[in-house]
PDB file of N, CA and C in Angstrom:
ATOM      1  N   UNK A   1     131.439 117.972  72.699  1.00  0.00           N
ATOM      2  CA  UNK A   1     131.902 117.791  74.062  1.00  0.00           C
ATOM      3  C   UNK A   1     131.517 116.394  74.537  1.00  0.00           C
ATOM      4  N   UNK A   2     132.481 115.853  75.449  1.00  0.00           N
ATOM      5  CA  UNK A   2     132.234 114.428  75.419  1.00  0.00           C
ATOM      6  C   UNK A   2     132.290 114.138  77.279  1.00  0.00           C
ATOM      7  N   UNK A   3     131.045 113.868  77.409  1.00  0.00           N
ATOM      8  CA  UNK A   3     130.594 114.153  78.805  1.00  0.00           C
ATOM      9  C   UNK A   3     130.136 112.338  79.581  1.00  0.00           C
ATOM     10  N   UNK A   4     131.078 112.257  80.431  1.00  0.00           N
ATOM     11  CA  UNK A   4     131.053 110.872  81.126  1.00  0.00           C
ATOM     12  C   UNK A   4     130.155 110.687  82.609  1.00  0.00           C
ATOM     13  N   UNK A   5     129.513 109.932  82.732  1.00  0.00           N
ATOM     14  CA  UNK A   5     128.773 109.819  83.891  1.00  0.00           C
ATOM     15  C   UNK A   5     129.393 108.857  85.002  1.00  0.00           C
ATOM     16  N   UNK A   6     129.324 109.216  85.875  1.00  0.00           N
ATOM     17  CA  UNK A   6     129.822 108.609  86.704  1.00  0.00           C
ATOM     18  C   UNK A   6     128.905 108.144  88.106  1.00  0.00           C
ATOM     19  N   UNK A   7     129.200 107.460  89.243  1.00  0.00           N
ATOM     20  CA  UNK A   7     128.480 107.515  90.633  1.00  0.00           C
ATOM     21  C   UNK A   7     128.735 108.447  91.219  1.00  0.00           C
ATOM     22  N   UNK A   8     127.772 108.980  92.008  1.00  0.00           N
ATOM     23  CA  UNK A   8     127.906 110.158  92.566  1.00  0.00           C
ATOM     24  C   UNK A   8     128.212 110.322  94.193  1.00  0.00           C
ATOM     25  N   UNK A   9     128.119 108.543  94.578  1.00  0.00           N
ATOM     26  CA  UNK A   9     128.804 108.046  95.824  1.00  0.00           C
ATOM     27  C   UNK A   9     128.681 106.910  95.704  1.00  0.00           C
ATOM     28  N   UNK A  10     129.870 106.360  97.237  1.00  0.00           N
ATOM     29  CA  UNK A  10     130.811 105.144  96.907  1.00  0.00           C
ATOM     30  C   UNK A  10     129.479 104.272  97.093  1.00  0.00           C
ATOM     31  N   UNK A  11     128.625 104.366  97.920  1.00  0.00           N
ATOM     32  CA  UNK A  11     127.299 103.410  98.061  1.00  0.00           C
ATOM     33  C   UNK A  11     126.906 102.733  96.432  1.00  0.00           C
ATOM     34  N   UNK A  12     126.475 103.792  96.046  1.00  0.00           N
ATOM     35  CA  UNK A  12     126.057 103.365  94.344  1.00  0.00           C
ATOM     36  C   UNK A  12     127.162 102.764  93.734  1.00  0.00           C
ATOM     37  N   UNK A  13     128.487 103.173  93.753  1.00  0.00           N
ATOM     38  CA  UNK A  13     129.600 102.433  92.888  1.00  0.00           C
ATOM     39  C   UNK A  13     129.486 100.959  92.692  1.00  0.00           C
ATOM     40  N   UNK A  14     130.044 101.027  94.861  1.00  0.00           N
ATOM     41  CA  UNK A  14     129.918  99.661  94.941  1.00  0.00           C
ATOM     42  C   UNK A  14     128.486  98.753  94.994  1.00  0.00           C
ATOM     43  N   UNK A  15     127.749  98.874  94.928  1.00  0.00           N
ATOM     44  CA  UNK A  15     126.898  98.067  94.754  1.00  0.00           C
ATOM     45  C   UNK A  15     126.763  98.108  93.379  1.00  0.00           C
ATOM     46  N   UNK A  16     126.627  98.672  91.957  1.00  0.00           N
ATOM     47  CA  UNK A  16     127.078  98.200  90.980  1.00  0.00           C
ATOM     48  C   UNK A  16     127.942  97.298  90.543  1.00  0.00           C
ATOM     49  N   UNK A  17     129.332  97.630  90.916  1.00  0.00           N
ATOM     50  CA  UNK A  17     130.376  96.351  91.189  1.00  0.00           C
ATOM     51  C   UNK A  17     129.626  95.520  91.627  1.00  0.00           C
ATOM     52  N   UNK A  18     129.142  95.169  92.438  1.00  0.00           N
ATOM     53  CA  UNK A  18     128.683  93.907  92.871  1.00  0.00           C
ATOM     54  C   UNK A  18     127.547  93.145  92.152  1.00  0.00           C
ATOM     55  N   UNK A  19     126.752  94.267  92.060  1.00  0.00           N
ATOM     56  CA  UNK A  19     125.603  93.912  91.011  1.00  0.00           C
ATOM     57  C   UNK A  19     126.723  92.681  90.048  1.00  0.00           C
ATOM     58  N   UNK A  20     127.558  93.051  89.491  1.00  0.00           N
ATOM     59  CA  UNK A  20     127.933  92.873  88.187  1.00  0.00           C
ATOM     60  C   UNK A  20     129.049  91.674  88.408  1.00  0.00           C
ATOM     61  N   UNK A  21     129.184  91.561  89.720  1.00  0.00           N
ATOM     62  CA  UNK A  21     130.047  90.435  90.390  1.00  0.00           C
ATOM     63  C   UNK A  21     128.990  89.639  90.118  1.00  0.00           C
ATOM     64  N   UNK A  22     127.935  89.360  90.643  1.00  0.00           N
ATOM     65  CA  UNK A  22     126.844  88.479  91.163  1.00  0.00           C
ATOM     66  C   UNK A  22     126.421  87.830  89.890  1.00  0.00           C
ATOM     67  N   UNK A  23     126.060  89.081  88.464  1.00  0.00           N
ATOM     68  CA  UNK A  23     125.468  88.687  87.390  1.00  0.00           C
ATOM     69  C   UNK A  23     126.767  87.478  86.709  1.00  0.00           C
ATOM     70  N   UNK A  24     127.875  88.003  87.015  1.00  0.00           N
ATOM     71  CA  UNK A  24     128.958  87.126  85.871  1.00  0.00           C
ATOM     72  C   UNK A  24     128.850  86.170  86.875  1.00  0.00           C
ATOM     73  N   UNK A  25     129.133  85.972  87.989  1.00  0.00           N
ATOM     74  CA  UNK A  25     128.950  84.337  88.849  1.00  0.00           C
ATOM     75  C   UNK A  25     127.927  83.493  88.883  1.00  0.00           C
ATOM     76  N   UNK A  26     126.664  83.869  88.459  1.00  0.00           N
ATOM     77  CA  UNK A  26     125.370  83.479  88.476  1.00  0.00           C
ATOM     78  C   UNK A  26     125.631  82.610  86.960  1.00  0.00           C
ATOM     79  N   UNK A  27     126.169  83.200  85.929  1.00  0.00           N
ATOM     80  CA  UNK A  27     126.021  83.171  84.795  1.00  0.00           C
ATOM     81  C   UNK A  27     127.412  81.639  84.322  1.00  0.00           C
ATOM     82  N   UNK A  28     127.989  81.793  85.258  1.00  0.00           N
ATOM     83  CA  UNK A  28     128.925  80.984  84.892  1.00  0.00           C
ATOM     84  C   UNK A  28     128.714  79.095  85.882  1.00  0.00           C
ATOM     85  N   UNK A  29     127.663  79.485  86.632  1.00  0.00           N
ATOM     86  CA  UNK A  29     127.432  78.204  87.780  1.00  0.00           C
ATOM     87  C   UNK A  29     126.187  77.545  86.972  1.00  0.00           C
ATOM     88  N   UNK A  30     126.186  76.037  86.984  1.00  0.00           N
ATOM     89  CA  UNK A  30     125.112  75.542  86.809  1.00  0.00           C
ATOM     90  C   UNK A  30     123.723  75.437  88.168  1.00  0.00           C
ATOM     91  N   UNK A  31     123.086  74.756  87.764  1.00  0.00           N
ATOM     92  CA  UNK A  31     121.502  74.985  88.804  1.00  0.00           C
ATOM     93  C   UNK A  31     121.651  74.394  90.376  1.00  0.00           C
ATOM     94  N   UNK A  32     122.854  73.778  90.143  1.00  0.00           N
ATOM     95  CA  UNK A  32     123.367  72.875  91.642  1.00  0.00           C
ATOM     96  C   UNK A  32     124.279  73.764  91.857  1.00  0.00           C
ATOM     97  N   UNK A  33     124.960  74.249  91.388  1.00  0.00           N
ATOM     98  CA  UNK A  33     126.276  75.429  91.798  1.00  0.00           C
ATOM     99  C   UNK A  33     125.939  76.488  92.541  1.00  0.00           C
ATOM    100  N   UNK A  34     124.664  77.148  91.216  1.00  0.00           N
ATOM    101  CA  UNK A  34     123.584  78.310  92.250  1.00  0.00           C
ATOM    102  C   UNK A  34     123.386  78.246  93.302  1.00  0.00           C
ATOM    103  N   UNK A  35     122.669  76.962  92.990  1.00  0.00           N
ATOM    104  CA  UNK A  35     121.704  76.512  94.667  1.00  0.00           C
ATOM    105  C   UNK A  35     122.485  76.496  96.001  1.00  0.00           C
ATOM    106  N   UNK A  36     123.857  75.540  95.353  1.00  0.00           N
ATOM    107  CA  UNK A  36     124.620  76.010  96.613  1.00  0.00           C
ATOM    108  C   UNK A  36     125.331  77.182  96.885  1.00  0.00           C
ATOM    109  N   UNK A  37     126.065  77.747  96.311  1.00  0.00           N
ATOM    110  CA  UNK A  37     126.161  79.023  96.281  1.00  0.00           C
ATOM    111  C   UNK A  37     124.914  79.768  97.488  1.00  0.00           C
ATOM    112  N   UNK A  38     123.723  80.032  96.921  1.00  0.00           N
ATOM    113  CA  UNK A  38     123.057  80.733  97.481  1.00  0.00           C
ATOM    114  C   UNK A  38     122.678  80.432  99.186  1.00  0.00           C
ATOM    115  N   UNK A  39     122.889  78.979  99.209  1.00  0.00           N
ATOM    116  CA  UNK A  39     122.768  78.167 100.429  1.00  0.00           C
ATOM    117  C   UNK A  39     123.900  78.740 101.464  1.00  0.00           C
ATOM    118  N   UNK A  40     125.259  78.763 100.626  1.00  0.00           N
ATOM    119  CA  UNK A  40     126.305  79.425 101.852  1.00  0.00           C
ATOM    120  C   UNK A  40     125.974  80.696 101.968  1.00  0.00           C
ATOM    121  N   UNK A  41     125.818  81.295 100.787  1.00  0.00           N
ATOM    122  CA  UNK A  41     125.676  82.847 101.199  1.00  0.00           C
ATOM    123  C   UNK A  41     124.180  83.061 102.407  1.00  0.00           C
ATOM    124  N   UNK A  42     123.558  82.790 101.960  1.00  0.00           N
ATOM    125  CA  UNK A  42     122.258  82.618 103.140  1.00  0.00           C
ATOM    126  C   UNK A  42     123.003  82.332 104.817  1.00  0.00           C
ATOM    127  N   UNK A  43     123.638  81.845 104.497  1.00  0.00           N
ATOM    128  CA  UNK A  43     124.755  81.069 105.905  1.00  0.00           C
ATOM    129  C   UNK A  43     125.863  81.633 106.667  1.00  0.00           C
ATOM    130  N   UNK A  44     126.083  82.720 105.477  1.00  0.00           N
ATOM    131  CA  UNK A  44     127.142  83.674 105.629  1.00  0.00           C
ATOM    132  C   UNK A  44     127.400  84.238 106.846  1.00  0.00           C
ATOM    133  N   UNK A  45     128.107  84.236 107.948  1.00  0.00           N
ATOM    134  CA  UNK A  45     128.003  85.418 109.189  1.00  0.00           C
ATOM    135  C   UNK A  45     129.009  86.125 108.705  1.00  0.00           C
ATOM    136  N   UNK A  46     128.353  87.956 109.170  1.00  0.00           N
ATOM    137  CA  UNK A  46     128.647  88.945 108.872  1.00  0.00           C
ATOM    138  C   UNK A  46     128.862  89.699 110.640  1.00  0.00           C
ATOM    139  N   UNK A  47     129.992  90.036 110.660  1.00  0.00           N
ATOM    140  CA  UNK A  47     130.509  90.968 111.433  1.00  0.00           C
ATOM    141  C   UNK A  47     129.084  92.067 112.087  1.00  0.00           C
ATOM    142  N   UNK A  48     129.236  92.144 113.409  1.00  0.00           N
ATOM    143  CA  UNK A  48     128.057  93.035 113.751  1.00  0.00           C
ATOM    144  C   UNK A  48     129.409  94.644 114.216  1.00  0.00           C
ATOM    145  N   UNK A  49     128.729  95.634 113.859  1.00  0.00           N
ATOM    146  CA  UNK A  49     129.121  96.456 113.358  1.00  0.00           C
ATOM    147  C   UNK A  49     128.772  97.450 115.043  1.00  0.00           C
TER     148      UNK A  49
END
């Protein structure tokens, strides 16, 4: 029997996805790319809810 695991809610999904967004973008920027990168995201405004 061939038994698949899955998330058990959308919280966990998506933050996996993202996890895995973050790891391949991290992985593909050099040490000035990062840096900035991390500089906008730090900068980011987010919608108040």
């Amino acid at each position: 029997m061939f038994l698949r695991q899955c998330p058990h809610d959308l919280f966990h999904c998506m933050g996996g996805m993202a996890r895995e967004m973050f790891q391949a973008t991290f992985e593909i920027l050099t040490a000035v790319g990062e840096e900035k990168f991390l500089k906008t995201w730090c900068n980011f405004e987010f919608p108040l809810i």
